[in-house]
N, C-alpha and C. Protein backbone atom coordinates (compact mmCIF):
# COMPACT_ATOMS: atom_id res chain seq x y z
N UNK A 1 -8.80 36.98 -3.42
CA UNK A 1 -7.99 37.91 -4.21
C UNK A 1 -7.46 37.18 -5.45
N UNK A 2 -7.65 37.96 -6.38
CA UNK A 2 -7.29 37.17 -7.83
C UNK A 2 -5.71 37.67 -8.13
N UNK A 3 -4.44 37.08 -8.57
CA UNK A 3 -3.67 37.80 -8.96
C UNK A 3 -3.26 37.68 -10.24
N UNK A 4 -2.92 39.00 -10.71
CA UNK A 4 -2.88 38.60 -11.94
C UNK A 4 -1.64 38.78 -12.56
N UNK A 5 -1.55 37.75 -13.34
CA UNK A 5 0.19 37.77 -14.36
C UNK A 5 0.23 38.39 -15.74
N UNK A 6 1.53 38.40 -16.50
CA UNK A 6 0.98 38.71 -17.42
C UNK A 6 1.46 37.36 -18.57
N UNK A 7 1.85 36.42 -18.14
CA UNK A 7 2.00 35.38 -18.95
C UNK A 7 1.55 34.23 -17.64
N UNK A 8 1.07 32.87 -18.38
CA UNK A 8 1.45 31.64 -17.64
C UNK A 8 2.18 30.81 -18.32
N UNK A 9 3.08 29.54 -17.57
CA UNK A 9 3.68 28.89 -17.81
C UNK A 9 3.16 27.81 -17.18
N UNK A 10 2.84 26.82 -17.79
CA UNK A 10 2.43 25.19 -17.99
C UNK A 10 3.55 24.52 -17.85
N UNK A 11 4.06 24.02 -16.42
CA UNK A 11 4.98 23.15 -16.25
C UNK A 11 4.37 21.92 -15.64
N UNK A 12 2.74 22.03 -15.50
CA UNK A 12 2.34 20.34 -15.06
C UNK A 12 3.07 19.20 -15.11
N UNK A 13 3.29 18.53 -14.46
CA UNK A 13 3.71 17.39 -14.70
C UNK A 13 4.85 16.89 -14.87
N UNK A 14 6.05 18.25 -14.75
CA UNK A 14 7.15 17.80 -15.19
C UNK A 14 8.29 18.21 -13.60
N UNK A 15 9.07 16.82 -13.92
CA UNK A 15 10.05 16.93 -12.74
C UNK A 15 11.32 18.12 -12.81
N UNK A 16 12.20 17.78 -11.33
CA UNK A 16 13.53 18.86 -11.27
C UNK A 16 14.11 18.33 -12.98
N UNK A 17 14.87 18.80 -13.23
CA UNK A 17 15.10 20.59 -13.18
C UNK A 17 13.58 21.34 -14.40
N UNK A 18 13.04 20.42 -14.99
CA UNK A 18 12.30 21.36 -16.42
C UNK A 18 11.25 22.02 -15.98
N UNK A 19 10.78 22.42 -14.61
CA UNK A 19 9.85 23.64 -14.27
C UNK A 19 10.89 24.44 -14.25
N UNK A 20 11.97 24.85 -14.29
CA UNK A 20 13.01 25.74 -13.87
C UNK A 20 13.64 26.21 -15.74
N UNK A 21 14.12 24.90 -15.73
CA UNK A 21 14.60 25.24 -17.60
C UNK A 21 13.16 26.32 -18.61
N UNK A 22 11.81 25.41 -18.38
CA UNK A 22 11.38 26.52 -18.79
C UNK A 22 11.01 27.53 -18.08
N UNK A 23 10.69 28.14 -17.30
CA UNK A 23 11.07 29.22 -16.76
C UNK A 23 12.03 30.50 -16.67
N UNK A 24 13.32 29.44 -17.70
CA UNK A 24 14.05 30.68 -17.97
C UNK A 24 14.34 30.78 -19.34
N UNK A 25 13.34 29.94 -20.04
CA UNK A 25 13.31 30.11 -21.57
C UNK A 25 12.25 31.69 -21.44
N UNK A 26 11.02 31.02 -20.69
CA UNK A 26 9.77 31.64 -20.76
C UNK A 26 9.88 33.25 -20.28
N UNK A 27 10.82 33.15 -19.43
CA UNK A 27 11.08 34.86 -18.63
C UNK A 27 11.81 35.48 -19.59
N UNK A 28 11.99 35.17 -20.42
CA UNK A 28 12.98 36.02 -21.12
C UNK A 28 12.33 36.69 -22.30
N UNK A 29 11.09 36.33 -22.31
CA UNK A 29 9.83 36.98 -23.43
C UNK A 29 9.28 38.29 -22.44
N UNK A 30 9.48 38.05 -20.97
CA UNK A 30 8.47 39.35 -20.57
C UNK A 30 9.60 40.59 -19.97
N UNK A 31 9.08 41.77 -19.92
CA UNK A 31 9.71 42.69 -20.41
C UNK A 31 9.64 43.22 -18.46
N UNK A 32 10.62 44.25 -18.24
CA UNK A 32 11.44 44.14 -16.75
C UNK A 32 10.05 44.32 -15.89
N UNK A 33 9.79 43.64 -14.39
CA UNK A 33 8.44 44.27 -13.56
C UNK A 33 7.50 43.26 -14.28
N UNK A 34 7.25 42.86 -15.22
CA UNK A 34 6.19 41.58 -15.61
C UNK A 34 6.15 40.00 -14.55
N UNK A 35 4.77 40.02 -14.41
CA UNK A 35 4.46 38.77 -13.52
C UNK A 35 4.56 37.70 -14.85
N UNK A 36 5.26 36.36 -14.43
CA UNK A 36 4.77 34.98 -14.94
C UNK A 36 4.29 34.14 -13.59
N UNK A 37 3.30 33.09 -14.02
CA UNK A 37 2.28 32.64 -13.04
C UNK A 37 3.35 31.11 -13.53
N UNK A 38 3.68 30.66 -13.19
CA UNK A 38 4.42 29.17 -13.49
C UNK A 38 3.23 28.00 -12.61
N UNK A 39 2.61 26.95 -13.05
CA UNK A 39 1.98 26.40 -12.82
C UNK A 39 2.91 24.66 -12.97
N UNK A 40 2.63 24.03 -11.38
CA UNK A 40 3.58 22.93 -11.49
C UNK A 40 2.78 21.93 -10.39
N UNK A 41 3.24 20.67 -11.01
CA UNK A 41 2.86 19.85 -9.92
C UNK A 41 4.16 19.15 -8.97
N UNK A 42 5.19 19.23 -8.97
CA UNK A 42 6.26 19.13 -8.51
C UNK A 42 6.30 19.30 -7.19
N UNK A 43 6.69 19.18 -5.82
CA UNK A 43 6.35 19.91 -4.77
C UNK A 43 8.01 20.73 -4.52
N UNK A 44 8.50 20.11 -5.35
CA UNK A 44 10.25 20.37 -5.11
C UNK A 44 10.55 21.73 -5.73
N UNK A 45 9.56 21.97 -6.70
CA UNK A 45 9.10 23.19 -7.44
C UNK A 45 9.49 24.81 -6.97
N UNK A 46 8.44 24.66 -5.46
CA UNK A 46 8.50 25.95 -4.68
C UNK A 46 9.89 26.11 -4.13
N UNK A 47 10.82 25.36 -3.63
CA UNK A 47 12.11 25.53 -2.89
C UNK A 47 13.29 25.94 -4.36
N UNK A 48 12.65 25.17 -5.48
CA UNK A 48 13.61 25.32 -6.67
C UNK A 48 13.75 26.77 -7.20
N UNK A 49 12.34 26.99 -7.10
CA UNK A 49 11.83 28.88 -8.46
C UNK A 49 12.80 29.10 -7.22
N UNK A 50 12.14 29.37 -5.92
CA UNK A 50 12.29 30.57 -4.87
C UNK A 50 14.03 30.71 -4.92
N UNK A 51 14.69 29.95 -4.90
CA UNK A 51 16.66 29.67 -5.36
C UNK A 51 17.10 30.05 -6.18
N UNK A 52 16.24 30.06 -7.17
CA UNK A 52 16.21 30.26 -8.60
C UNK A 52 16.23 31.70 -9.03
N UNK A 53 15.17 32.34 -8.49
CA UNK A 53 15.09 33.68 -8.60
C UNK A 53 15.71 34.41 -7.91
N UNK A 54 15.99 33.94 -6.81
CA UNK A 54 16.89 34.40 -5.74
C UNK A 54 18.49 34.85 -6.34
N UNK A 55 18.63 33.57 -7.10
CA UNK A 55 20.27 33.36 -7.74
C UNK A 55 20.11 34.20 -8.86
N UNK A 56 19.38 34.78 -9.76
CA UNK A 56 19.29 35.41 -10.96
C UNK A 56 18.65 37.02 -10.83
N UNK A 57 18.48 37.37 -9.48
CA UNK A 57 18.02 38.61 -9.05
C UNK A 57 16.20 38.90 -9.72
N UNK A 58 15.72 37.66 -9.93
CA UNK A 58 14.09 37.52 -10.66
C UNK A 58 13.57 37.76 -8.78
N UNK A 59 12.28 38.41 -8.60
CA UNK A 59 12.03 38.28 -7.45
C UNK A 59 10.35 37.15 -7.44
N UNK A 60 11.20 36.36 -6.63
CA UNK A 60 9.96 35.20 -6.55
C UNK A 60 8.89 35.78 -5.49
N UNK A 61 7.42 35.97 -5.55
CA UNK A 61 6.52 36.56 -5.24
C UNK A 61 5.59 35.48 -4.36
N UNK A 62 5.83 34.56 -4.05
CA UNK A 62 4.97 33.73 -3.98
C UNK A 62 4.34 32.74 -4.80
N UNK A 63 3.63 31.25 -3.91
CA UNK A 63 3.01 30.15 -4.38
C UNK A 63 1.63 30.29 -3.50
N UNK A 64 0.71 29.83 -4.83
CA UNK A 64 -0.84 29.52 -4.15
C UNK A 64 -0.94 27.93 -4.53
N UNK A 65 -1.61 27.67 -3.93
CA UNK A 65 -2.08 26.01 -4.31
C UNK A 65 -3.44 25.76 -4.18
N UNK A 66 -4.00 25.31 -5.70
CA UNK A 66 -5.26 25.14 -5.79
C UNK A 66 -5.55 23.63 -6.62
N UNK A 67 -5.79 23.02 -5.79
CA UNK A 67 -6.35 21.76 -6.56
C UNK A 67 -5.22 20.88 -7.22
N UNK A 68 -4.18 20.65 -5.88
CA UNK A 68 -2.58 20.41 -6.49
C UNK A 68 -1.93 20.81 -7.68
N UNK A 69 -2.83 21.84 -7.97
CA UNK A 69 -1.43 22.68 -8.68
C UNK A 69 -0.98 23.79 -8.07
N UNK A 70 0.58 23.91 -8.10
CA UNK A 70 0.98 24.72 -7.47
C UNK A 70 1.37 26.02 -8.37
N UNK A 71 0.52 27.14 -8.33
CA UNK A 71 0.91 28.25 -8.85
C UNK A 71 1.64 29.04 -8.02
N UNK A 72 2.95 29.31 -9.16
CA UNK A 72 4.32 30.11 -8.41
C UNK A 72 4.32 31.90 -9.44
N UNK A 73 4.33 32.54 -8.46
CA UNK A 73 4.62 34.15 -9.07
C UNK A 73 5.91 34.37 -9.04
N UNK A 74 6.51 34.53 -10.18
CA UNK A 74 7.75 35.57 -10.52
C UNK A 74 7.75 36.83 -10.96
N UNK A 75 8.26 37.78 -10.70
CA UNK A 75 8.71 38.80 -11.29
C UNK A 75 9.61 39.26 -11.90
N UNK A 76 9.65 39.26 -13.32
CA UNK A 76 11.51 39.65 -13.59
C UNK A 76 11.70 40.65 -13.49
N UNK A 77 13.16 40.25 -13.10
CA UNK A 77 14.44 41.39 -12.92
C UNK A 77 14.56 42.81 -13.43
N UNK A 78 14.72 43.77 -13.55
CA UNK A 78 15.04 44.90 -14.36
C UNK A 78 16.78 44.64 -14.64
N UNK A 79 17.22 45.11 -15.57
CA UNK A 79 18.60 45.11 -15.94
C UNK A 79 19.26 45.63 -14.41
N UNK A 80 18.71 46.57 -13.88
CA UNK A 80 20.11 46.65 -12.44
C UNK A 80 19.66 45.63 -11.44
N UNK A 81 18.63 44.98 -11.38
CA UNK A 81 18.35 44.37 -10.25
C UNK A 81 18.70 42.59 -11.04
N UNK A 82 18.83 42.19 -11.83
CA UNK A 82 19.60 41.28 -12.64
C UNK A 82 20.97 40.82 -12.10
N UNK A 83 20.60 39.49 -12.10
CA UNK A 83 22.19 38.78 -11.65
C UNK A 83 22.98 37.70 -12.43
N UNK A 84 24.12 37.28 -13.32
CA UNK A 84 24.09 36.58 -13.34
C UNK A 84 24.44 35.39 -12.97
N UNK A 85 23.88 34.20 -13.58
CA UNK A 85 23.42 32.91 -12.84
C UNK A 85 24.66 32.40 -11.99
N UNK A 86 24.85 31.73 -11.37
CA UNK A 86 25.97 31.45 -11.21
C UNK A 86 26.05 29.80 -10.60
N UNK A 87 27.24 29.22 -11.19
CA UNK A 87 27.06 27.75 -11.18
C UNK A 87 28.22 26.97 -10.36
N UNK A 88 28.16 26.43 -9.29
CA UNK A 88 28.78 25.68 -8.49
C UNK A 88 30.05 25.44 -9.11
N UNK A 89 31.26 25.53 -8.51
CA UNK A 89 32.27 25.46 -9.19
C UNK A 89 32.76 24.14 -9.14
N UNK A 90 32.79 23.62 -7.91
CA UNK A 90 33.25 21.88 -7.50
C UNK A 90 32.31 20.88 -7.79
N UNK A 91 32.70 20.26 -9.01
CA UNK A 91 31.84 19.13 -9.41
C UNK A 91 32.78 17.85 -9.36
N UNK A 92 31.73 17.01 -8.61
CA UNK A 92 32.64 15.51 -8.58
C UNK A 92 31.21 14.76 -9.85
N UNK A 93 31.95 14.20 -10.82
CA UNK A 93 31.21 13.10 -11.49
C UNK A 93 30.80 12.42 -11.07
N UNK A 94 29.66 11.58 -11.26
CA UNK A 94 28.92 10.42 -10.56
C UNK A 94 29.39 9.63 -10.28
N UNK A 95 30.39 9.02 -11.42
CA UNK A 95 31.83 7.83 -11.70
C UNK A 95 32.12 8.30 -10.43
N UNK A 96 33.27 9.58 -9.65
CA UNK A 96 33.77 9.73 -8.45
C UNK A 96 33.16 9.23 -6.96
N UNK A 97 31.77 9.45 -7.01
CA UNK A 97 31.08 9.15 -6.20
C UNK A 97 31.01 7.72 -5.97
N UNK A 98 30.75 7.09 -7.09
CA UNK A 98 30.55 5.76 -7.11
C UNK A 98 32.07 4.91 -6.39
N UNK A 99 32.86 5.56 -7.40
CA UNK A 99 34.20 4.83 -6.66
C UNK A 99 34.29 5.10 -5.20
N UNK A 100 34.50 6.41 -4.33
CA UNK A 100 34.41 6.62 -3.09
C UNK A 100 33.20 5.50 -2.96
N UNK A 101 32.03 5.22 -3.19
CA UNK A 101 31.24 4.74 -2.44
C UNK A 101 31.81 2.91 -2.09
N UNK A 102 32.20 2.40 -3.44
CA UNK A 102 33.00 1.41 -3.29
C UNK A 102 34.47 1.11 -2.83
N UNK A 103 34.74 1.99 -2.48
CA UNK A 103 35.98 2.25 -1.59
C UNK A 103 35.96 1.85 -0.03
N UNK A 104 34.77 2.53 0.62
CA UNK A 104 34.53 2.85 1.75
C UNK A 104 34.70 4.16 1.87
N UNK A 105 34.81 5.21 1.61
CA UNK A 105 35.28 6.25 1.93
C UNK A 105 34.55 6.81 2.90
N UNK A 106 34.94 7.76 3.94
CA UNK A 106 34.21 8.37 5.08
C UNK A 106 33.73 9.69 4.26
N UNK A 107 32.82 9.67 3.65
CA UNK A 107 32.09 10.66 3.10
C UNK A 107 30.75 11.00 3.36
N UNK A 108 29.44 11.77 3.41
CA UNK A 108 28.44 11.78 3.71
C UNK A 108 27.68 12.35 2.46
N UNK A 109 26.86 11.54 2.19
CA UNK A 109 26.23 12.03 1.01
C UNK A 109 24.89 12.39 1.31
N UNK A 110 24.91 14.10 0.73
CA UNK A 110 23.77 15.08 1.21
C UNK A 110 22.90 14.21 -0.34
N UNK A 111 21.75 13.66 -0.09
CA UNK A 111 20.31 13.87 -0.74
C UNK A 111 19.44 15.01 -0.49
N UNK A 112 18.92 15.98 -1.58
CA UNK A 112 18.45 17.28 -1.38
C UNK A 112 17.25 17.05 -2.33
N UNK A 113 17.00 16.06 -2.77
CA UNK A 113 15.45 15.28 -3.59
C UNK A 113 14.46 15.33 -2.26
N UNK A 114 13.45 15.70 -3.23
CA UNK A 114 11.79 15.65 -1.58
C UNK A 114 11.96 14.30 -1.44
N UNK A 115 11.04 13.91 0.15
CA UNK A 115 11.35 12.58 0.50
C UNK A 115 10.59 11.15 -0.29
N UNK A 116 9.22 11.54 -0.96
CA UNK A 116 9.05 10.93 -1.97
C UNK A 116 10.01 10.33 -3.21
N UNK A 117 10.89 11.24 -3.56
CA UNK A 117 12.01 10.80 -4.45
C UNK A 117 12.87 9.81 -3.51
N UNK A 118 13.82 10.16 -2.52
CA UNK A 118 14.19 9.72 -1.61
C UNK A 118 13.80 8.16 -1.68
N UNK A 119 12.53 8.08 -1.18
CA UNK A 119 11.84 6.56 -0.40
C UNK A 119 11.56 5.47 -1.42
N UNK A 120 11.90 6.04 -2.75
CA UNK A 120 11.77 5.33 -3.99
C UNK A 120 13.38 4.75 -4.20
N UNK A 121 14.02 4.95 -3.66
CA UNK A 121 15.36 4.99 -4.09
C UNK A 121 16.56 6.04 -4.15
N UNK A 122 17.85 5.48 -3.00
CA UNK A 122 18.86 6.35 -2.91
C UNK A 122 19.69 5.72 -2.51
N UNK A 123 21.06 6.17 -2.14
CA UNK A 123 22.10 6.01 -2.27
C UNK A 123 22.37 4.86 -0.56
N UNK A 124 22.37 4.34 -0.27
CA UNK A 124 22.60 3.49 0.91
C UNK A 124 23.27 4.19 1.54
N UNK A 125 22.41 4.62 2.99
CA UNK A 125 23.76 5.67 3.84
C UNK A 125 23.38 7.07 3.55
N UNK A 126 22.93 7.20 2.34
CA UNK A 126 22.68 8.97 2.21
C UNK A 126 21.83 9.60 3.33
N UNK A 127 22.39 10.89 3.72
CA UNK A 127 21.06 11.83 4.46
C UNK A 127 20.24 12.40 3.77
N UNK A 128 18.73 12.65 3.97
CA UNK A 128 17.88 12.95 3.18
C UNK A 128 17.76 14.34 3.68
N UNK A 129 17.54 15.84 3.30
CA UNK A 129 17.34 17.21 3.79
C UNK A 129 16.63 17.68 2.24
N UNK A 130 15.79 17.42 2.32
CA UNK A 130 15.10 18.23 0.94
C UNK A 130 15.14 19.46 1.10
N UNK A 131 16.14 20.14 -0.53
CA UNK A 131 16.50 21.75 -0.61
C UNK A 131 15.61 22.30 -0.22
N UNK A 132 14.36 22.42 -0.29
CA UNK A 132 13.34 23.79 0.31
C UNK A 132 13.62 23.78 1.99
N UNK A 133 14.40 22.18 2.84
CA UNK A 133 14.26 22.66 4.62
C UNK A 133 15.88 23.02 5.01
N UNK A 134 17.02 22.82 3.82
CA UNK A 134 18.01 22.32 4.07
C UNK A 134 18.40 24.07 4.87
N UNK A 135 18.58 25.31 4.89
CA UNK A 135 18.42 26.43 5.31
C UNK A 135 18.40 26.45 7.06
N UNK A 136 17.51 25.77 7.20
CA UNK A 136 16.62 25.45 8.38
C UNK A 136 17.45 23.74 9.20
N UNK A 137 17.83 23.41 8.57
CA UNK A 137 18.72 21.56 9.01
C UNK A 137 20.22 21.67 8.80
N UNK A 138 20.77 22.98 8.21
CA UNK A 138 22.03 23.07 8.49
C UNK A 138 23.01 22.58 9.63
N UNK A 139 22.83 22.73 11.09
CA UNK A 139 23.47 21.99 12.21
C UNK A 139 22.86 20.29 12.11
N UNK A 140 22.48 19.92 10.69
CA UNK A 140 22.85 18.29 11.21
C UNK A 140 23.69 17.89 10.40
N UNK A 141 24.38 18.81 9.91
CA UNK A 141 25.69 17.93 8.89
C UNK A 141 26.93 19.01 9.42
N UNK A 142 28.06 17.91 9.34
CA UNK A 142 29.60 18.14 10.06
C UNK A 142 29.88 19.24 8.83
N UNK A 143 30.58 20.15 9.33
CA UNK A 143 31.17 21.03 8.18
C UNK A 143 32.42 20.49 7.84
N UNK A 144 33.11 19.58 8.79
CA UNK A 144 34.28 19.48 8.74
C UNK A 144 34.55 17.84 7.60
N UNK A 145 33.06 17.05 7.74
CA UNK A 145 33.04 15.72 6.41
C UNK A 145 33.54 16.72 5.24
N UNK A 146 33.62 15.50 4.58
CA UNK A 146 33.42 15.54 3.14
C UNK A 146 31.97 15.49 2.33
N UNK A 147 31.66 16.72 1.79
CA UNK A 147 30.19 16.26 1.54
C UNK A 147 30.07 16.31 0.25
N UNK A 148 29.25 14.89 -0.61
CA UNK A 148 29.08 15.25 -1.47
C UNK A 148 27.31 14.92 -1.55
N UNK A 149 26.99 16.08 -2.52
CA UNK A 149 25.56 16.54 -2.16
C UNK A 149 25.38 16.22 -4.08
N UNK A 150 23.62 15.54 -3.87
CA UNK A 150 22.96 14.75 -5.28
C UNK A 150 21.72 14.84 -5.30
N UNK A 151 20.86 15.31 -6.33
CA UNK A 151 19.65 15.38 -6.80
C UNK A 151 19.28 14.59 -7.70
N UNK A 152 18.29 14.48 -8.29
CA UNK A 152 18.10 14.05 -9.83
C UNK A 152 18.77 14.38 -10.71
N UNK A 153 18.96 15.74 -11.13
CA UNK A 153 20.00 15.99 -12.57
C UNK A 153 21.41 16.54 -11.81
N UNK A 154 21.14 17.46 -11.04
CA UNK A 154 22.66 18.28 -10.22
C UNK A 154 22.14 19.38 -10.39
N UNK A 155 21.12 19.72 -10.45
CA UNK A 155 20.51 21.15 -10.33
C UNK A 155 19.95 21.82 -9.02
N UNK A 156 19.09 20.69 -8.22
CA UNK A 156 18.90 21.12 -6.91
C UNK A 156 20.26 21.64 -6.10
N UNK A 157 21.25 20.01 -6.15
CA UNK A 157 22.37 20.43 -5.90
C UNK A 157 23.18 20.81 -6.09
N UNK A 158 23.13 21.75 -7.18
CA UNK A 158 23.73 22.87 -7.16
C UNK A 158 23.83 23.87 -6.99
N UNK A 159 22.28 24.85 -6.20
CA UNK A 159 21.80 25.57 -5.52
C UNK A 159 22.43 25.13 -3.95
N UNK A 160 21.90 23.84 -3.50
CA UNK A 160 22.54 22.99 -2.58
C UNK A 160 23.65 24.03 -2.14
N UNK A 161 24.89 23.27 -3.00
CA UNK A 161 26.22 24.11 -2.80
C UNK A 161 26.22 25.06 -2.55
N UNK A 162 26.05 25.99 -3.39
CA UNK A 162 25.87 27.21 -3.00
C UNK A 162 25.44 27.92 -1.61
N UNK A 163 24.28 27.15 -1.00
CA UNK A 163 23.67 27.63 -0.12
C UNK A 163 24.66 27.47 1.31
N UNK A 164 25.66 26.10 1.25
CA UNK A 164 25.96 25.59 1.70
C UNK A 164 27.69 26.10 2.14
N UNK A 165 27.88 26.58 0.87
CA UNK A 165 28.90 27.57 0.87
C UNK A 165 28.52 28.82 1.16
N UNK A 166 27.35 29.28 1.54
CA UNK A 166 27.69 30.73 1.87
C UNK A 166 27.10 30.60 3.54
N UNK A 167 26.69 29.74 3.78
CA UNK A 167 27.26 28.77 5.17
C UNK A 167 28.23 28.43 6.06
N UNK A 168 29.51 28.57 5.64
CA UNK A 168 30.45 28.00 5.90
C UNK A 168 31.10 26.57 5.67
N UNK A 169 30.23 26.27 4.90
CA UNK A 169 31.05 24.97 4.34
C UNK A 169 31.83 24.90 3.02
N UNK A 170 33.06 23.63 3.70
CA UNK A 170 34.02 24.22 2.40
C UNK A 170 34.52 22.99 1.66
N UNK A 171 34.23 21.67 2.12
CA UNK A 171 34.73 20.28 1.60
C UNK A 171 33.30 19.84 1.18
N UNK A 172 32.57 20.52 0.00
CA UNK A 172 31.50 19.98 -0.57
C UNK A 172 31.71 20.16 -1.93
N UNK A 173 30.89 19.11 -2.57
CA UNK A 173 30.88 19.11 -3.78
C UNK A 173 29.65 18.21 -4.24
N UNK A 174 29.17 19.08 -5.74
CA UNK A 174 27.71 18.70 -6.36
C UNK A 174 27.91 17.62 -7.13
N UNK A 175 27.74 16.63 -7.16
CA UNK A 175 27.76 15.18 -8.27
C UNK A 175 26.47 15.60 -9.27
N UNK A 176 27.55 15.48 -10.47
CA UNK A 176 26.23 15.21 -11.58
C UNK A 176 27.02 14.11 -12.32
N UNK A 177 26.04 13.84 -13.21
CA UNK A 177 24.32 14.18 -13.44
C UNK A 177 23.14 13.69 -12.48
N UNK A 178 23.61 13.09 -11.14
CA UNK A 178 22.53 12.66 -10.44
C UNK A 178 22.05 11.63 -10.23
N UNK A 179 21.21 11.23 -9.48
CA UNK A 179 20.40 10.05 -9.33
C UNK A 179 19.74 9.46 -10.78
N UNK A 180 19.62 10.15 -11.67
CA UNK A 180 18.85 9.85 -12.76
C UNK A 180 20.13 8.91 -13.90
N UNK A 181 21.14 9.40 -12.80
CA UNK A 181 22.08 8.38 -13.83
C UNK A 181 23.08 7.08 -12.77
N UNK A 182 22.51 7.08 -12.07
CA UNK A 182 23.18 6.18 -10.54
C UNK A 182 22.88 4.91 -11.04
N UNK A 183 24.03 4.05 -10.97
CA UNK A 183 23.67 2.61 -11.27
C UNK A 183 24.35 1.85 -10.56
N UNK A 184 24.67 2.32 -9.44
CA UNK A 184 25.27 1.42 -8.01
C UNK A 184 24.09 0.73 -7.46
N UNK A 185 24.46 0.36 -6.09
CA UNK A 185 22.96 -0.18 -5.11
C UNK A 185 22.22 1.10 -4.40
N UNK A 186 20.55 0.71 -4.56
CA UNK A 186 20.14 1.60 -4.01
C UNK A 186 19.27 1.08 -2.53
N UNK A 187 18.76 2.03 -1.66
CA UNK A 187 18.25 1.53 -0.56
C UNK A 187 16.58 2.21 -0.99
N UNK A 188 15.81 1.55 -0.29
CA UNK A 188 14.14 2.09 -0.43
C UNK A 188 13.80 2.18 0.72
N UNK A 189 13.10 2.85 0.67
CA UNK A 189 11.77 3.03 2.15
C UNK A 189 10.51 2.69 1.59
N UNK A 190 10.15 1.69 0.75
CA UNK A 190 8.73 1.62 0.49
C UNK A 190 8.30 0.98 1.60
């Protein structure tokens, strides 16, 4: 079965968050009920759109995968079925994190990066739950810690939050800008 869009989007190659940034440059050219085919090599990709569209009332249609690229179907929104975006309200700065981390603090730091990102480098001590299973791994984190939850930019985790708050959790908070700006010690799994 062939499906067909009425635009594609060329996000090869590019990490969290810019399959998503363009995506919502690019949706905003097609007109309400129009397919975009978003094409990515990311694997963090599929858990990101599907949050993504979810959070903005776009209805995500599905991913095919052909020849590691992962083609993702969106549909946009019509004006009543339209949401807007909405952005984590509790942000701890990276600086905060860092100090708790040199403190000692009894905190648990959610990693929501796929485990490839992860095994390259993270936070010593962090739990790893990559956002596309975290839904599904909810009963392995205390509601009652302190959680502060980190991606690459603060975009995963900030879906994260969200998800996490409509969960029942209430002592969390999204650190940005992320791993991409972390200059404490890190741990590897190579």
């Amino acid at each position: 079965m062939s499906i067909q869009a009425n635009d594609v989007l060329d996000a090869k190659g590019l990490a969290c968050p810019m399959p998503i940034v363009k995506t919502k440059k690019a949706i905003k050219e097609l007109d309400p009920g129009q397919v975009m085919e978003v094409q990515a090599t990311d694997k963090g990709s599929t858990a990101d759109l599907k949050a993504w569209a979810e959070s903005t009332g776009h209805q995500y249609l599905g991913t095919v995968e052909e020849d590691d690229i992962l083609k993702h179907y969106v549909r946009k929104a019509s004006v009543a079925e339209a949401k807007e975006e909405k952005k984590y309200e509790k942000i701890a700065e990276l600086s905060t994190l860092q100090a708790k981390y040199k403190e000692g603090a009894t905190i648990t730091v959610l990693d929501v990066r796929e485990p490839a990102e992860f095994a390259f480098g993270h936070i010593p001590g962090a739990v790893n739950i990559p956002f596309g299973e975290l839904v599904e791994r909810f009963e392995e984190l205390d509601k009652k810690k302190e959680l502060y939850i980190i991606c690459r930019t603060g975009s995963r985790s900030d879906l994260a939050a969200q998800k996490l708050t409509e969960a029942g959790f209430t002592n969390i908070w999204n650190v940005v800008p992320g791993m991409s700006k972390w200059d404490g010690p890190l741990a590897n799994e190579r």
